[in-house]
C-alpha atoms as a PDB file:
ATOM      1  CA  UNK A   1      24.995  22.567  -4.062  1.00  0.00           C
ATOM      2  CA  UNK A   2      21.748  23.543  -1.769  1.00  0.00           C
ATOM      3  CA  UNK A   3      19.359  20.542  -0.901  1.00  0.00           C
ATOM      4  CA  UNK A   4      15.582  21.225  -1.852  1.00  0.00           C
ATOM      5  CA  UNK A   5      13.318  18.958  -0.476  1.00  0.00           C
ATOM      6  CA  UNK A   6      10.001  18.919  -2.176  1.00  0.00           C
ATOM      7  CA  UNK A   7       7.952  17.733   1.441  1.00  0.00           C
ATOM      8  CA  UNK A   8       8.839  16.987   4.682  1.00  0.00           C
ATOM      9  CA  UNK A   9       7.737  13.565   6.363  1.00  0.00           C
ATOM     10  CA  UNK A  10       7.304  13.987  10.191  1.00  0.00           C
ATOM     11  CA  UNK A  11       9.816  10.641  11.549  1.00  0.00           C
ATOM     12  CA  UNK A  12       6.632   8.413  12.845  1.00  0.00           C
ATOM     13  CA  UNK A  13       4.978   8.359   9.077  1.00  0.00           C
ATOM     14  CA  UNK A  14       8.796   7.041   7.234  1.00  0.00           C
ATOM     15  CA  UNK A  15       7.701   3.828   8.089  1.00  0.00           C
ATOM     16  CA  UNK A  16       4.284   3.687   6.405  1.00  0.00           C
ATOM     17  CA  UNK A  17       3.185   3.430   2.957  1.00  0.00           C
ATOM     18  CA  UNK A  18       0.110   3.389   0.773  1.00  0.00           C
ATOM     19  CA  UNK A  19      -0.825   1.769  -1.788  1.00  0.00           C
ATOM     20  CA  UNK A  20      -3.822   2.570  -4.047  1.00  0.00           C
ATOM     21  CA  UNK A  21      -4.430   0.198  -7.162  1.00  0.00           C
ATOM     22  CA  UNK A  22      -1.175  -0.515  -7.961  1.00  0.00           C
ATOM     23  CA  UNK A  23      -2.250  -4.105  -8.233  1.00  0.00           C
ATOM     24  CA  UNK A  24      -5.399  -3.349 -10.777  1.00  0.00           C
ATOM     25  CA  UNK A  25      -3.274  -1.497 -13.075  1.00  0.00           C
ATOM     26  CA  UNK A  26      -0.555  -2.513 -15.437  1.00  0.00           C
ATOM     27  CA  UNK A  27       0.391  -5.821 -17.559  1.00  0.00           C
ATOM     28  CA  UNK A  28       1.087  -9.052 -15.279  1.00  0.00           C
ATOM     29  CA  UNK A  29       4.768  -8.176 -15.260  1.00  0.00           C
ATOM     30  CA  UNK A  30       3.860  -4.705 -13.613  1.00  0.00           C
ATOM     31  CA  UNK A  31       1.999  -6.689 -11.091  1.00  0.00           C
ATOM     32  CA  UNK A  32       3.906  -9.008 -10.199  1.00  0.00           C
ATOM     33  CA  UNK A  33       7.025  -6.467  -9.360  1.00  0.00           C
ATOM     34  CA  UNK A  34       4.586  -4.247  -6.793  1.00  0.00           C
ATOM     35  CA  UNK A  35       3.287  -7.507  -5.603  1.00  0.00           C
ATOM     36  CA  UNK A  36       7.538  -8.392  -4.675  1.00  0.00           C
ATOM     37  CA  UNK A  37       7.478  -4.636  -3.852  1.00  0.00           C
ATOM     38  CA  UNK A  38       4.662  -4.852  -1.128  1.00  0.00           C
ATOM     39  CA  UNK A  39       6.033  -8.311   0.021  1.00  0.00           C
ATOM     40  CA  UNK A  40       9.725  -6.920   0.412  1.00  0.00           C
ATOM     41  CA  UNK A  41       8.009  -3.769   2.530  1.00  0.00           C
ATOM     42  CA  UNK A  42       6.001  -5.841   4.833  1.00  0.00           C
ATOM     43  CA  UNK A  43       8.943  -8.162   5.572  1.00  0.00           C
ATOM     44  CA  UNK A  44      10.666  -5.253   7.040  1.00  0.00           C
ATOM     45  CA  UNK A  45       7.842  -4.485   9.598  1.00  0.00           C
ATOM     46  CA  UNK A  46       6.613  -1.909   8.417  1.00  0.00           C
ATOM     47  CA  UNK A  47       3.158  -0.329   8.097  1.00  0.00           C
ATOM     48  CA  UNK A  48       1.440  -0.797   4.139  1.00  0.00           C
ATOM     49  CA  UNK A  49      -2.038   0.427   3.628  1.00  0.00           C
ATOM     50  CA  UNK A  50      -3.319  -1.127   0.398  1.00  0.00           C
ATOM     51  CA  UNK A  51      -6.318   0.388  -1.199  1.00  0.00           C
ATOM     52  CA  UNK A  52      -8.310  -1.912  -3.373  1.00  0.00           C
ATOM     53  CA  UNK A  53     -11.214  -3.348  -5.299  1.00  0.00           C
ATOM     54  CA  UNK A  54      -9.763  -7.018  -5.376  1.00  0.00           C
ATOM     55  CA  UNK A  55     -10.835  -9.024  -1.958  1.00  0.00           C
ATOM     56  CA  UNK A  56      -8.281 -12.446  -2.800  1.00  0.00           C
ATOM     57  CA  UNK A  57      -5.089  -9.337  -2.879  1.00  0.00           C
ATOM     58  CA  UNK A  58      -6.264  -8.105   0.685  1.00  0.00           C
ATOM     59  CA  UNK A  59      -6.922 -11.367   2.096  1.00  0.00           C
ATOM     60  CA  UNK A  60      -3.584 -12.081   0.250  1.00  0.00           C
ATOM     61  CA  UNK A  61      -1.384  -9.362   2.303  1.00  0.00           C
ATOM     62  CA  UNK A  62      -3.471  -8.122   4.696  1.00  0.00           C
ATOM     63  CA  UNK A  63      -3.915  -8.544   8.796  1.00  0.00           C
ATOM     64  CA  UNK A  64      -7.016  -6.852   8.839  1.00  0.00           C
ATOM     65  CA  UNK A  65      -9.260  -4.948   5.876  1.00  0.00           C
ATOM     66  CA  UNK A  66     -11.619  -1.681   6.869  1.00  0.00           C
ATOM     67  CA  UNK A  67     -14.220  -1.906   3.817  1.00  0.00           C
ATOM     68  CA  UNK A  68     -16.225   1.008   2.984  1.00  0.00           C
ATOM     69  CA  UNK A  69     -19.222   0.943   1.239  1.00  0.00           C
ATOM     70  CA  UNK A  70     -20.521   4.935   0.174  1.00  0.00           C
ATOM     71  CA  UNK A  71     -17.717   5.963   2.338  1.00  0.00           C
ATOM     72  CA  UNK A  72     -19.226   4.225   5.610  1.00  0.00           C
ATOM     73  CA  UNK A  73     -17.182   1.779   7.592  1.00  0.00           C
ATOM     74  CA  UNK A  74     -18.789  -1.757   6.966  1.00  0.00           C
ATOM     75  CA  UNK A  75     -17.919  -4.778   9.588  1.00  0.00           C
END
């Protein structure tokens, strides 16, 4: 049987990943499983972006936050 990939990931992004709202969506149960999710990820060293609306979940998991207000950068 013939492999089809549906995208190909240059190497240097396999060890990124984004997340955007998963943590303002969902029951508590939902939540709680990305939250384990993201925490599992970030114990391996690897890169997580986290998009989000809630500032106590990026303080929570985050080294440093870019906010954006209009689309401009914001220090």
């Amino acid at each position: 049987m013939k492999e089809i990939r549906l995208w190909h990931l240059p190497a240097y992004l396999l060890h990124r990943f984004l997340f955007d709202g998963v943590l303002a969506v969902g029951d508590e149960e939902f939540k709680e499983k990305c939250r384990l999710i993201i925490t599992e990820i970030m114990a391996g060293e690897k890169v997580v972006f986290i998009v989000s609306h809630d500032k106590e979940d990026m303080q929570r998991y985050c080294d440093g936050i870019l906010s954006l207000t209009h689309g401009v950068a914001c220090v």
